[in-house]
N, C-alpha and C. Protein backbone atom coordinates (compact mmCIF):
# COMPACT_ATOMS: atom_id res chain seq x y z
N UNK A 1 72.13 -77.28 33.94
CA UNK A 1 72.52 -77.50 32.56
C UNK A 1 71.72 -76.61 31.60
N UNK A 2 70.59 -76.57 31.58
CA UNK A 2 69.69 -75.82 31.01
C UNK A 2 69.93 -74.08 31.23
N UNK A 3 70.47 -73.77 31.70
CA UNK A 3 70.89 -72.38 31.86
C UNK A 3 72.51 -71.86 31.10
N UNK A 4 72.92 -73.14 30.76
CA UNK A 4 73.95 -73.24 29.90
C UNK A 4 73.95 -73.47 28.67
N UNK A 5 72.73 -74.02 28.36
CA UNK A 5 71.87 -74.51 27.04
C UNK A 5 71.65 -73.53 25.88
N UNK A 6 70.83 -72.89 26.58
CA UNK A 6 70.24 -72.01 26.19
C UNK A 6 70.51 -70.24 25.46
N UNK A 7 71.74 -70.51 26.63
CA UNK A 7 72.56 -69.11 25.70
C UNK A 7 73.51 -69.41 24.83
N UNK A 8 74.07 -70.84 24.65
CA UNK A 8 74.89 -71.24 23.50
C UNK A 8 73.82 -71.38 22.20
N UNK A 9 72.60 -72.05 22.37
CA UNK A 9 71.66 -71.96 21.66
C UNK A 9 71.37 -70.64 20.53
N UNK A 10 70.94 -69.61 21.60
CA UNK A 10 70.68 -68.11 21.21
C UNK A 10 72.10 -67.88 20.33
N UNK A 11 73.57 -68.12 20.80
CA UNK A 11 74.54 -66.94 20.45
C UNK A 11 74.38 -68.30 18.79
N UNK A 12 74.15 -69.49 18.71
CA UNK A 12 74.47 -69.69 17.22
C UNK A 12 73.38 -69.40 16.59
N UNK A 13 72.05 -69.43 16.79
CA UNK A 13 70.93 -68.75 15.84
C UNK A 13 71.31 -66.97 15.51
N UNK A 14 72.44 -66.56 16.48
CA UNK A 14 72.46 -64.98 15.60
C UNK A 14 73.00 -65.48 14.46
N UNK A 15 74.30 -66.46 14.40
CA UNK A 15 75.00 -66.71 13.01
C UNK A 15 74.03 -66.34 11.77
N UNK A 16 72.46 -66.79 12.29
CA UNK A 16 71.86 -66.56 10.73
C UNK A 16 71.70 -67.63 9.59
N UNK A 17 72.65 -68.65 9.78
CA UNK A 17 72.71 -69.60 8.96
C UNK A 17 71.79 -70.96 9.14
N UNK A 18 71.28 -70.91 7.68
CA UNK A 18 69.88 -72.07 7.80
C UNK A 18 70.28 -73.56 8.12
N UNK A 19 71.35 -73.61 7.91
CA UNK A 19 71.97 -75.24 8.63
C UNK A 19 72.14 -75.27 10.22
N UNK A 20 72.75 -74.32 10.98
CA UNK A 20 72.85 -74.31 11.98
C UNK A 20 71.82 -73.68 12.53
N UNK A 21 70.48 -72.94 11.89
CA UNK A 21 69.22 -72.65 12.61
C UNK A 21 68.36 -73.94 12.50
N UNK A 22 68.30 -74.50 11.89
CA UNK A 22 67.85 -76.03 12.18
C UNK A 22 68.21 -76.91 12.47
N UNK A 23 69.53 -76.90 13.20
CA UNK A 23 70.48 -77.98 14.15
C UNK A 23 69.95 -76.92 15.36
N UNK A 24 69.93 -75.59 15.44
CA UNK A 24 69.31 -75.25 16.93
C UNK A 24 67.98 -75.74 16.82
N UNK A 25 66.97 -75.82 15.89
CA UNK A 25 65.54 -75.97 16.12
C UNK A 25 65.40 -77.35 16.58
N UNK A 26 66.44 -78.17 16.24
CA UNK A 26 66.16 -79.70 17.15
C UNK A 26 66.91 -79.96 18.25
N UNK A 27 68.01 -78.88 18.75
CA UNK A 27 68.66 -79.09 19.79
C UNK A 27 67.80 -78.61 21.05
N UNK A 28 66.65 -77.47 20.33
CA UNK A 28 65.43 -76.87 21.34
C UNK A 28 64.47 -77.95 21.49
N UNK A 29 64.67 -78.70 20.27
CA UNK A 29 63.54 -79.61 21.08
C UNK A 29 63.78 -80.92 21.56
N UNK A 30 65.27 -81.16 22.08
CA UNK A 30 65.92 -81.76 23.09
C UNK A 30 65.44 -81.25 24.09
N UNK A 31 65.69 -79.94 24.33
CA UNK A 31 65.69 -79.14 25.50
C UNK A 31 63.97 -79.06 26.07
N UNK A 32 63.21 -78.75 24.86
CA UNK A 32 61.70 -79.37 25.46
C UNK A 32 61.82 -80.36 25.98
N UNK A 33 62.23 -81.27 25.66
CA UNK A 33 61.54 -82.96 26.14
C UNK A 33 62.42 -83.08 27.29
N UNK A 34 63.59 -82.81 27.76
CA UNK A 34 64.67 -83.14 28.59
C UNK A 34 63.83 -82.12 30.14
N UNK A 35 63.47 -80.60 29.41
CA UNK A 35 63.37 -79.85 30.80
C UNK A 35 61.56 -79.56 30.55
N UNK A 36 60.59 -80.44 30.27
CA UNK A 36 59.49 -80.06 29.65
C UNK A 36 58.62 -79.46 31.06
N UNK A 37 59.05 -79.58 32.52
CA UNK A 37 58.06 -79.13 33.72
C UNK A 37 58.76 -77.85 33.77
N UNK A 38 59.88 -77.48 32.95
CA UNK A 38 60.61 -75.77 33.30
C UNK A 38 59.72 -75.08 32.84
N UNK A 39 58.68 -74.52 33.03
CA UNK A 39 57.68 -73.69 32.39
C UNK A 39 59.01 -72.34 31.77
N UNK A 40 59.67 -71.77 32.58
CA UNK A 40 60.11 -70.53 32.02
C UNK A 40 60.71 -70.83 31.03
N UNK A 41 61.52 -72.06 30.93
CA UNK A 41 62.29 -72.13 29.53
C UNK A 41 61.85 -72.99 28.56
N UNK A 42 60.66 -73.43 28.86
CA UNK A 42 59.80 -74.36 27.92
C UNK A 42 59.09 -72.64 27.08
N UNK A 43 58.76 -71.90 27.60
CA UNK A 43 58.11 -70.61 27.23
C UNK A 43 59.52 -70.09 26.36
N UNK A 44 60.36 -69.88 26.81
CA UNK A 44 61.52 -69.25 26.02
C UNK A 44 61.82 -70.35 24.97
N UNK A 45 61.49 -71.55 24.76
CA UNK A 45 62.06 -72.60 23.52
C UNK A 45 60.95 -71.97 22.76
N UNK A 46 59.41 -71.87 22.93
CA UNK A 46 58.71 -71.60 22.25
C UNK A 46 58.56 -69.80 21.62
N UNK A 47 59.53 -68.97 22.22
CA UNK A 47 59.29 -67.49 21.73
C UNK A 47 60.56 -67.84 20.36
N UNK A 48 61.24 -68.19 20.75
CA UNK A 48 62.77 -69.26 19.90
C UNK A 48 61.84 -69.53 18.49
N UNK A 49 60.94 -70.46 18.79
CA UNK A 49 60.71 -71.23 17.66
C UNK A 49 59.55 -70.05 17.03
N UNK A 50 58.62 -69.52 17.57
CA UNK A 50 57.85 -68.43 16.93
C UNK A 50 58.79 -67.33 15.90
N UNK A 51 59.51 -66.73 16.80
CA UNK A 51 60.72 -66.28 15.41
C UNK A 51 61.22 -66.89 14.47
N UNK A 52 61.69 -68.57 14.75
CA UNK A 52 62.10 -68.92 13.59
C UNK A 52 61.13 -69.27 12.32
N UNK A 53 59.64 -69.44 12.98
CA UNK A 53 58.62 -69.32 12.18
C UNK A 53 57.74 -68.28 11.35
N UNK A 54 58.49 -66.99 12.00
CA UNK A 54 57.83 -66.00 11.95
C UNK A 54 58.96 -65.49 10.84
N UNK A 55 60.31 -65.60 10.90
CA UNK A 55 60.81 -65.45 10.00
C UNK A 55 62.68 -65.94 9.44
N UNK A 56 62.23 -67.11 9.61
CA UNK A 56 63.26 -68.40 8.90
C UNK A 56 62.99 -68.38 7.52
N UNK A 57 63.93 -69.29 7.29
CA UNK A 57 63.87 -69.27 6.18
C UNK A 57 62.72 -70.81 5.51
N UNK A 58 62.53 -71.24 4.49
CA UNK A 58 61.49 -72.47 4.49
C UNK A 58 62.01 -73.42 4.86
N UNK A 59 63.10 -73.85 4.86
CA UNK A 59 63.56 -74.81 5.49
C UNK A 59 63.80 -75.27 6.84
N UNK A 60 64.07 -73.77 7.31
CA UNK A 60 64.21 -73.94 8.85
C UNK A 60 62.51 -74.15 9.32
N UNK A 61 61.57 -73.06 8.94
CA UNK A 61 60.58 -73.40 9.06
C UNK A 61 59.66 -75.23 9.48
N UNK A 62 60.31 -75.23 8.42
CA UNK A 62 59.87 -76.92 8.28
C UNK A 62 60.66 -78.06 9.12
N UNK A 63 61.52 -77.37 9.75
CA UNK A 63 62.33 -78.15 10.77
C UNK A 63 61.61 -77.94 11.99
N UNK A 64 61.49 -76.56 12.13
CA UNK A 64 60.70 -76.23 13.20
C UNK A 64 59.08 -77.11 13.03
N UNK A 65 58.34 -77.23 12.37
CA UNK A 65 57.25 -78.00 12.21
C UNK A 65 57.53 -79.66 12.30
N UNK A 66 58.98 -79.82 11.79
CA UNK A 66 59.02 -81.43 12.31
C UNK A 66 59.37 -81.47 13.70
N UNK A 67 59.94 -80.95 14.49
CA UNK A 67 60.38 -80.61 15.81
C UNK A 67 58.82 -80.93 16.83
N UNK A 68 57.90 -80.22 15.98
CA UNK A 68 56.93 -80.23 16.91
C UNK A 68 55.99 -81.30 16.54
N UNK A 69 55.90 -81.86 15.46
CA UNK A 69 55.48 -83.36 15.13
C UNK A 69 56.28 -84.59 16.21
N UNK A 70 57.34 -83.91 16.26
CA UNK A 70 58.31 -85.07 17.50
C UNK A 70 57.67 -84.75 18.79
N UNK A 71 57.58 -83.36 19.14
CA UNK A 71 57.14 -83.06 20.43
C UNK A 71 55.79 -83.39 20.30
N UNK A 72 54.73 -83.45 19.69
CA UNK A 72 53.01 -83.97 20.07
C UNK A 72 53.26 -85.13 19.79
N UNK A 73 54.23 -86.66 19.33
CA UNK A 73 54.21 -87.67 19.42
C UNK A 73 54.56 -87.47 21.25
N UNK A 74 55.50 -87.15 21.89
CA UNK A 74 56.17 -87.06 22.85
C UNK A 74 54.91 -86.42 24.09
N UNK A 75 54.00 -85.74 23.66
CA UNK A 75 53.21 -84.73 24.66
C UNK A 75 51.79 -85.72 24.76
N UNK A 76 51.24 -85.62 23.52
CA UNK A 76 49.81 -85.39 23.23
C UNK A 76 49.18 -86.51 24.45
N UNK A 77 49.87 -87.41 24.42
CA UNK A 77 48.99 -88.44 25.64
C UNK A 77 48.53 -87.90 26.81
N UNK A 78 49.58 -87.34 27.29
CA UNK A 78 50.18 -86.39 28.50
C UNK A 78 48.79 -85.60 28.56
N UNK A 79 48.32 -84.83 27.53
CA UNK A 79 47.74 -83.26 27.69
C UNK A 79 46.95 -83.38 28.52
N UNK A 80 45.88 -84.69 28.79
CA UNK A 80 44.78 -84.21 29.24
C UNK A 80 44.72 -84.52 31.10
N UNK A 81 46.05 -85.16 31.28
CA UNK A 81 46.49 -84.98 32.88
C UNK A 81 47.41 -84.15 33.02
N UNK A 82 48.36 -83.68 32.09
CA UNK A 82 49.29 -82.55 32.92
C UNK A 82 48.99 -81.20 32.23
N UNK A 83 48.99 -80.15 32.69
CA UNK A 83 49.11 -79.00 32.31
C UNK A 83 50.27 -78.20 31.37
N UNK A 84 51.68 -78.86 31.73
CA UNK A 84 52.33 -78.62 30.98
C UNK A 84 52.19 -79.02 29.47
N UNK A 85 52.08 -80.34 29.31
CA UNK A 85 51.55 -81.10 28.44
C UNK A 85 50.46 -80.16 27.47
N UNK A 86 49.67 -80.04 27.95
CA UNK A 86 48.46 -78.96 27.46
C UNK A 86 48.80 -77.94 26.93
N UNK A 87 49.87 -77.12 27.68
CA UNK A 87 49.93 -76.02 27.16
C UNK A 87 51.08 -75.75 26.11
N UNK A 88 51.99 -77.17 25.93
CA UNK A 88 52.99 -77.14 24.67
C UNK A 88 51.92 -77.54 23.56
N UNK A 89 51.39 -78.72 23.09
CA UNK A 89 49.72 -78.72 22.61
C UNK A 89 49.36 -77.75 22.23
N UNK A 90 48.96 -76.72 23.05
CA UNK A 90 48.15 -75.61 22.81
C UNK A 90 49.27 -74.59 21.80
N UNK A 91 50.70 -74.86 22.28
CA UNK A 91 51.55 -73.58 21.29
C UNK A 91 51.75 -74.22 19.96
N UNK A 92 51.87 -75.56 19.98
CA UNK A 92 51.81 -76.25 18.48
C UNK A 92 50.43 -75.79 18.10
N UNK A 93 49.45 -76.15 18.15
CA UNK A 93 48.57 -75.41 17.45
C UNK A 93 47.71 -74.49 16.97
N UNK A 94 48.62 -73.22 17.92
CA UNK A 94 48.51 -71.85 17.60
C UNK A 94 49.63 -71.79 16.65
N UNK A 95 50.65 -71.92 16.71
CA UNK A 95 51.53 -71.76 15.72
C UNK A 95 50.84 -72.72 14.14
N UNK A 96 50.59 -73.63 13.96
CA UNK A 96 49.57 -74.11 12.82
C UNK A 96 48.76 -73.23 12.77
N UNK A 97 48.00 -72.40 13.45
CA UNK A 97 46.42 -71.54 13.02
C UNK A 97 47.76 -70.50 12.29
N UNK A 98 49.09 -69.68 12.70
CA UNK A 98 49.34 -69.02 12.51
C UNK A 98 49.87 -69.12 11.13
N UNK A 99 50.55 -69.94 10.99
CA UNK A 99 51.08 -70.44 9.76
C UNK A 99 50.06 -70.58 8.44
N UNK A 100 48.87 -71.08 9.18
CA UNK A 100 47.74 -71.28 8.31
C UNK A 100 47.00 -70.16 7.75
N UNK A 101 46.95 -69.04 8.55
CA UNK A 101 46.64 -67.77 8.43
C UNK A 101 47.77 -67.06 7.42
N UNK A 102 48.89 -66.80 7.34
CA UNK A 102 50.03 -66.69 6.73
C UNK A 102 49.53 -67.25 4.76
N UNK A 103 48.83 -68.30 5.28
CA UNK A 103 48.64 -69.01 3.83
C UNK A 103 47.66 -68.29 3.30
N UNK A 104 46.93 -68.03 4.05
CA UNK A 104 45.20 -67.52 3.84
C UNK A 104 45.89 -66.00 3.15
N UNK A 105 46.50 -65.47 3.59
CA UNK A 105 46.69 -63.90 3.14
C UNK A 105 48.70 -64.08 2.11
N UNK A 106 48.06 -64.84 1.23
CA UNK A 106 49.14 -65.17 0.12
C UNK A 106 50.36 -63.63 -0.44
N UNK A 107 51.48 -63.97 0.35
CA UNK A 107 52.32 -62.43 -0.15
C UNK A 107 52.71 -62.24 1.15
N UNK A 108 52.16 -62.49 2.36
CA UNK A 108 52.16 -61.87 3.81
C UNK A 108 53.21 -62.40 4.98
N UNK A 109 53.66 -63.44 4.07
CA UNK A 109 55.41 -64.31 4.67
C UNK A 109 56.13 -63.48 4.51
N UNK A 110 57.20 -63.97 5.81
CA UNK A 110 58.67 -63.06 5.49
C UNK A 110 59.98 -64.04 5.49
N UNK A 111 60.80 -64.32 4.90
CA UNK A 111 60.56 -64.26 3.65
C UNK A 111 59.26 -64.68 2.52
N UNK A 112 58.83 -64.26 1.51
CA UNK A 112 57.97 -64.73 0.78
C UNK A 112 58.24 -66.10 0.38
N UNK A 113 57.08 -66.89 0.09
CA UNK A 113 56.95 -68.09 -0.20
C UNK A 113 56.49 -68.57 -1.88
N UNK A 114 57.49 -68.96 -2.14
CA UNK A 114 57.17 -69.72 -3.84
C UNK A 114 55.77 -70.78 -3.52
N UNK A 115 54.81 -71.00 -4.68
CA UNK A 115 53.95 -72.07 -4.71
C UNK A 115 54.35 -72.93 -4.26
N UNK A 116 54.98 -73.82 -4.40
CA UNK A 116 55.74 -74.74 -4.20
C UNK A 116 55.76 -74.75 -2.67
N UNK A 117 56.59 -74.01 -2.30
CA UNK A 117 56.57 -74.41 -0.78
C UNK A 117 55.79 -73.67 0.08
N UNK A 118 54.54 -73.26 -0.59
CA UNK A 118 52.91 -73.08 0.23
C UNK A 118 52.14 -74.07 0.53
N UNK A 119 52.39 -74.96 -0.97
CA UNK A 119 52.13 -76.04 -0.93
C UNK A 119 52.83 -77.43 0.05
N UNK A 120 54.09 -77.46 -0.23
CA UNK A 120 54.63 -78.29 1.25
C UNK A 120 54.23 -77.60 2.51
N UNK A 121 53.79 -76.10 2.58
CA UNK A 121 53.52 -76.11 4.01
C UNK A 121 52.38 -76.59 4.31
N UNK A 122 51.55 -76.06 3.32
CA UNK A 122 50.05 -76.38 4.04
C UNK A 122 49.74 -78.34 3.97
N UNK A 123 50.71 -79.12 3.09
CA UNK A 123 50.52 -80.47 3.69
C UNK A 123 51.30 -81.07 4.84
N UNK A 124 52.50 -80.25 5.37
CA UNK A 124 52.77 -80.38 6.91
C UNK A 124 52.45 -79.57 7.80
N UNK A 125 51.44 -78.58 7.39
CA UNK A 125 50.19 -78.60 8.55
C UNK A 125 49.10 -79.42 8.49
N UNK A 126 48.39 -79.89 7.35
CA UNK A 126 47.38 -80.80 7.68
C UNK A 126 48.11 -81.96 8.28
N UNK A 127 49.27 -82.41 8.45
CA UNK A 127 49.91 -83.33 8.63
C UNK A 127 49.96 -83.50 10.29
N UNK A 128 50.29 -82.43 11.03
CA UNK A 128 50.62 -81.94 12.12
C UNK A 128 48.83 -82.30 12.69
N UNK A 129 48.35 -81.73 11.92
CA UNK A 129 46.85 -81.56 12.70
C UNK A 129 46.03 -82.98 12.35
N UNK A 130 46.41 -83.47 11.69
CA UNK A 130 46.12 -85.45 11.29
C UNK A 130 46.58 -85.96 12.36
N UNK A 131 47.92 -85.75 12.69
CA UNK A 131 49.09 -86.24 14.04
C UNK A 131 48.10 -86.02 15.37
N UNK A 132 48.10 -84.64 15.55
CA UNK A 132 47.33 -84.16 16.66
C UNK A 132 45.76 -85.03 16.77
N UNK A 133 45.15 -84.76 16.06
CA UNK A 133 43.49 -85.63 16.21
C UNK A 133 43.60 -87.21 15.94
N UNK A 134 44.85 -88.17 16.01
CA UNK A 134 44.82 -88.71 16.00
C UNK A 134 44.88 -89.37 17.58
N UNK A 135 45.43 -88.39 18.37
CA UNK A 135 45.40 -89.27 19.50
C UNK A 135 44.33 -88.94 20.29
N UNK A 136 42.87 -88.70 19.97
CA UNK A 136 42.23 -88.21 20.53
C UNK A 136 42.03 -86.97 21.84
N UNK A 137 42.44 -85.84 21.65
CA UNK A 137 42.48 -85.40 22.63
C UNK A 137 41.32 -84.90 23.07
N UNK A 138 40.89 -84.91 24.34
CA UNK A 138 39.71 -84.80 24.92
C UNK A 138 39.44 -83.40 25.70
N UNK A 139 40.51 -82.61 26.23
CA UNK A 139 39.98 -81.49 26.49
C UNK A 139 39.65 -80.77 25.25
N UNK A 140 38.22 -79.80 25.87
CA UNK A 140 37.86 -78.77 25.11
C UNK A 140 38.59 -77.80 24.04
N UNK A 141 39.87 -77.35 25.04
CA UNK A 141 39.92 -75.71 24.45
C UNK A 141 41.28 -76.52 23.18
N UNK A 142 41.40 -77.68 23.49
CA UNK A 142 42.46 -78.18 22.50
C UNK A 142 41.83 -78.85 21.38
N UNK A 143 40.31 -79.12 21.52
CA UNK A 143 39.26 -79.64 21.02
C UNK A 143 39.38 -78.88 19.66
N UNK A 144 39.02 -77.30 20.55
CA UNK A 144 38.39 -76.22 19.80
C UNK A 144 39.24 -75.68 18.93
N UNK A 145 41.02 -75.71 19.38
CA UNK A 145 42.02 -75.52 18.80
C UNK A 145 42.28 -76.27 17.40
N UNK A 146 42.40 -77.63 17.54
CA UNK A 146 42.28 -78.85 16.85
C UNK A 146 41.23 -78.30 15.58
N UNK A 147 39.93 -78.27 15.95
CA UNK A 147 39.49 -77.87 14.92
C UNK A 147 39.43 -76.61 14.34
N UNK A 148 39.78 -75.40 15.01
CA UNK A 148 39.92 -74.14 14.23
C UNK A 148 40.91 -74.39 13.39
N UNK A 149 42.46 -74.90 13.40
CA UNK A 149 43.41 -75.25 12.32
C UNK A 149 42.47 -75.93 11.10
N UNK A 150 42.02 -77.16 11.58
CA UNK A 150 41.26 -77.80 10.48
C UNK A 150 40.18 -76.68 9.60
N UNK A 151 39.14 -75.95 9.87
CA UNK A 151 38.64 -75.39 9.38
C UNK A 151 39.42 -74.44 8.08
N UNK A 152 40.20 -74.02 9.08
CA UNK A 152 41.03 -73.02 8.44
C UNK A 152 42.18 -73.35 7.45
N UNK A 153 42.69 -74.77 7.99
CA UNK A 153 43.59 -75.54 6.34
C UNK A 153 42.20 -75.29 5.24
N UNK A 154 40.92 -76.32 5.76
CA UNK A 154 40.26 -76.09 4.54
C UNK A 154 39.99 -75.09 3.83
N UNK A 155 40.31 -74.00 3.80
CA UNK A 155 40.11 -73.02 3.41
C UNK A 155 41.03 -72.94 2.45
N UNK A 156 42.28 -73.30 2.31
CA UNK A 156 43.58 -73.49 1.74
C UNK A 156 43.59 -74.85 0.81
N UNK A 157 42.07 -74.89 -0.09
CA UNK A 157 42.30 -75.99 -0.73
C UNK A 157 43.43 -76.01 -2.14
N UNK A 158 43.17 -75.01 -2.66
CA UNK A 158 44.53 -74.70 -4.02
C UNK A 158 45.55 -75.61 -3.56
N UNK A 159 46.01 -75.39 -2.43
CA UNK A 159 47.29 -75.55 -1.89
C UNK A 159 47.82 -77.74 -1.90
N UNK A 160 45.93 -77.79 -1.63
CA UNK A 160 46.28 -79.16 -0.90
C UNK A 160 45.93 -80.53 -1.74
N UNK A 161 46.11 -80.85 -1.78
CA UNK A 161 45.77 -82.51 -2.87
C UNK A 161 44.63 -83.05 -2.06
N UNK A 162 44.37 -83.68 -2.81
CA UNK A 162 42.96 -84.66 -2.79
C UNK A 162 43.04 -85.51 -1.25
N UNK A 163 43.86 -86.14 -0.68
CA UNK A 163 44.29 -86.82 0.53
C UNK A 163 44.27 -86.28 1.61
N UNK A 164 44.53 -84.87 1.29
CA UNK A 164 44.84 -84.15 2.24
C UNK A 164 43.38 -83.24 3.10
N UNK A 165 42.59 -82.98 1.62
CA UNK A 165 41.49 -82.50 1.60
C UNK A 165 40.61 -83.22 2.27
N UNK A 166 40.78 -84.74 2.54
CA UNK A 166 39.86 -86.20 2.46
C UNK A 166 39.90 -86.25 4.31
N UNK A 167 41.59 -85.80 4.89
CA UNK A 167 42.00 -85.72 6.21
C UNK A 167 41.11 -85.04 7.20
N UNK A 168 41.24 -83.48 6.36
CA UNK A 168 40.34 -82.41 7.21
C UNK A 168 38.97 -82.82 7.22
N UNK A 169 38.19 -83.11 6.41
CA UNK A 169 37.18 -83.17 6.37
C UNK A 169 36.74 -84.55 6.94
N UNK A 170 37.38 -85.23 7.07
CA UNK A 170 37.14 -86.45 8.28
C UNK A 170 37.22 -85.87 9.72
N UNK A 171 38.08 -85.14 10.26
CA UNK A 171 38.71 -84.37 11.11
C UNK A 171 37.15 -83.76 11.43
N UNK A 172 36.64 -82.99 10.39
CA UNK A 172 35.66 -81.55 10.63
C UNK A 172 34.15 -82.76 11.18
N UNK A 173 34.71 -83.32 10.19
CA UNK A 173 33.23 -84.45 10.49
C UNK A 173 33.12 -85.20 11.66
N UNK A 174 34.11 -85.49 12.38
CA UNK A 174 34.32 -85.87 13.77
C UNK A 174 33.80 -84.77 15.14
N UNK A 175 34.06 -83.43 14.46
CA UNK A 175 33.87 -82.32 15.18
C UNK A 175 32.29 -82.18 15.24
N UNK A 176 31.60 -82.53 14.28
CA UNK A 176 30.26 -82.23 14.51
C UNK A 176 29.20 -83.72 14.69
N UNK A 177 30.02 -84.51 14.87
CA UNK A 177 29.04 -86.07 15.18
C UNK A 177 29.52 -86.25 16.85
């Protein structure tokens, strides 16, 4: 089934259109959770969603970021006995450092980003990374991951309200006690 999936997937994201690129960004993450031990096409959902992040539009964007708020409710338990587990984990929060970085160098989106929705991004990344350290994850390198996002939202305070600011820095403070 999954080999059938996947190229109907691809041929409607050429359409281009931000309604049906975010009906594919949650039909991919059917396809995560349904085929999540397929390493090859768990890797191809995630090159999928890096383009649409890399350059969607904000909306799709933000579909793609709720997609993966569904998938670390769905993973994060998982990470620290399965590998697969770990390593979807690990692409959610490289894609947050990336996004977060994106913020850090203001102008450097494609499409460019109004205040406004710099600001909704960077509170559904602290959001994502609140999600994530909430379930304690215990390996290291997701440890280290976990908190490089955090560091690096803080850096993006303009962006973030008082609550949000209050998150990370509980987060950072966990990292060093």
């Amino acid at each position: 089934m999954s080999k059938r999936v996947m190229p109907s997937i691809m041929i409607m994201l050429g359409q281009g259109d931000d309604c049906v690129n975010t009906t594919c960004a949650w039909a991919l993450l059917d396809v995560l959770l349904l085929f999540r031990e397929d390493t090859k096409l768990v890797e191809q959902v995630f090159v999928v969603y890096d383009g649409l992040l890399d350059s969607g539009s904000h909306d799709v964007q933000m579909a793609v970021l709720a997609c993966g708020s569904h998938l670390a409710s769905a993973i994060a338990v998982a990470a620290a006995r399965y590998a697969s587990a770990s390593v979807q984990l690990e692409w959610l929060l490289s894609a947050v450092q990336s996004l977060t970085q994106q913020l850090g160098n203001l102008g450097s989106s494609n499409p460019p980003r109004t205040a406004e929705q710099q600001r909704i991004l960077a509170t559904q990344l602290v959001t994502l990374v609140q999600q994530v350290h909430s379930f304690d994850i215990r390996l290291p390198r997701l440890q280290s991951g976990l908190y490089a996002c955090s560091e690096s939202l803080s850096k993006c305070r303009p962006l973030l309200a008082d609550p949000q600011m209050t998150a990370l820095n509980t987060i950072l403070k966990d990292k060093n006690a």
